[in-house]
Protein backbone atom coordinates (compact mmCIF):
# COMPACT_ATOMS: atom_id res chain seq x y z
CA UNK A 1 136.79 81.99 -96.77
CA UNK A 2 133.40 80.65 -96.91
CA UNK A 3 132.95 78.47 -100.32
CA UNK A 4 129.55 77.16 -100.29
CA UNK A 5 126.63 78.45 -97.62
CA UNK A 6 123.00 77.30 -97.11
CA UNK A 7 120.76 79.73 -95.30
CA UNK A 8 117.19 78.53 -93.91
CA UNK A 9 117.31 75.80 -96.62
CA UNK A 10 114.02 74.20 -96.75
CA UNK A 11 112.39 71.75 -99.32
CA UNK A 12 109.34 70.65 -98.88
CA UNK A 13 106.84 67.88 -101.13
CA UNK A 14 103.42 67.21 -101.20
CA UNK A 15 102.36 64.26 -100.87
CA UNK A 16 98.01 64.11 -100.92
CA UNK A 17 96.83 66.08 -97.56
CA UNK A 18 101.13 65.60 -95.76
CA UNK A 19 103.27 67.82 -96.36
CA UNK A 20 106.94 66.17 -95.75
CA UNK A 21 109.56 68.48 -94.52
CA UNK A 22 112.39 66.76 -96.02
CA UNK A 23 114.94 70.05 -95.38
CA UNK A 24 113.72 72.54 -92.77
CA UNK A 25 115.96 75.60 -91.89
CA UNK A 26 119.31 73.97 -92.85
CA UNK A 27 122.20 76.60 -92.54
CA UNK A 28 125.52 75.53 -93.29
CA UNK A 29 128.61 77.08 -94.26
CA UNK A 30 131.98 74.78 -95.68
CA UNK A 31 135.24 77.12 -95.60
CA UNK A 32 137.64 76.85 -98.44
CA UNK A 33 140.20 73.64 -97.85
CA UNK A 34 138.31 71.92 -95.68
CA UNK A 35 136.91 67.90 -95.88
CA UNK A 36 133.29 67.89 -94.63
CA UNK A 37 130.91 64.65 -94.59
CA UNK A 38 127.14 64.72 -94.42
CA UNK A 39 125.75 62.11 -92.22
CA UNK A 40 122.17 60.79 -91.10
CA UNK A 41 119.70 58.32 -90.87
CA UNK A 42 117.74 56.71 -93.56
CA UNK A 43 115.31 59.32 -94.65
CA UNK A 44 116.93 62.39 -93.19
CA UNK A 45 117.55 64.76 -96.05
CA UNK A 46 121.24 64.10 -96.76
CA UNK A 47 120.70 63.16 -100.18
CA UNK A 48 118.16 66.65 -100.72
CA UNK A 49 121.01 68.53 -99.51
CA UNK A 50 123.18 67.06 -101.99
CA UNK A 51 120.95 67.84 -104.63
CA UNK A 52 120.64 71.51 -103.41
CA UNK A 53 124.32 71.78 -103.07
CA UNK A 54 124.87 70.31 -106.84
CA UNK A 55 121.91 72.28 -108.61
CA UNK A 56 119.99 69.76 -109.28
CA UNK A 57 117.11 70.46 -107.74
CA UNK A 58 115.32 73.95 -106.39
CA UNK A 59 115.07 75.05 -102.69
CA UNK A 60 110.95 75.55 -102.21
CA UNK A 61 112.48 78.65 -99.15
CA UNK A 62 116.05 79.63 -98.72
CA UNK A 63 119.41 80.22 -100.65
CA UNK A 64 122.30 78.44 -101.79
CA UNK A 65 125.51 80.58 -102.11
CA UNK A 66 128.80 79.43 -104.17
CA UNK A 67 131.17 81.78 -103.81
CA UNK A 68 128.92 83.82 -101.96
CA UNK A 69 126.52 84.28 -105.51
CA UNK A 70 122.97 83.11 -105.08
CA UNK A 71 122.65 79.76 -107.24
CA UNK A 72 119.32 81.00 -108.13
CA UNK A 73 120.64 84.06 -109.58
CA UNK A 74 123.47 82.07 -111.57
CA UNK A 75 121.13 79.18 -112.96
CA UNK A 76 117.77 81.28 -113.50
CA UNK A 77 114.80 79.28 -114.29
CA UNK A 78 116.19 76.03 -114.84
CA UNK A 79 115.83 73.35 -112.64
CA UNK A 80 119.58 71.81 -113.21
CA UNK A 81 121.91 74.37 -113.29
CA UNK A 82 125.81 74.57 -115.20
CA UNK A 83 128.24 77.09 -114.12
CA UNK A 84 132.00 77.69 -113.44
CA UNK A 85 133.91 78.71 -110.20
């Protein structure tokens, strides 16, 4: 059973006339009792995709599922997000 699920995660900033892509397109699904680790590079998004993952920060495209329920539709308009599984 899939527990947590990214589909075409992207988050993008601004940054004067660059845009950096600092998720683009990120699907990834973690199954219920398994260990995963997120690995990378300096400057490669892992720590974004933490963020996503915990709620503490919006996607600018894409979804987050817990549970298979759309974070956005559990947390609303906050930016940081509570909720209960």
């Amino acid at each position: 059973m899939t527990i947590l699920e990214t589909r075409d995660l992207k988050k993008y900033y601004n940054s004067g006339e660059n845009t950096v892509k600092a998720l683009d397109g990120v699907n990834l699904k973690i199954e219920d009792g398994t260990f995963t680790a997120i690995v990378g590079t300096s400057g490669s998004g892992k720590s974004t995709l933490l963020h996503m993952l915990g709620g503490l920060d919006r996607p600018t495209e894409g979804k987050v599922l817990i549970d298979k329920k759309d974070m956005n539709s559990i947390c609303g308009r906050f930016t940081v997000c509570r909720f209960k599984i």
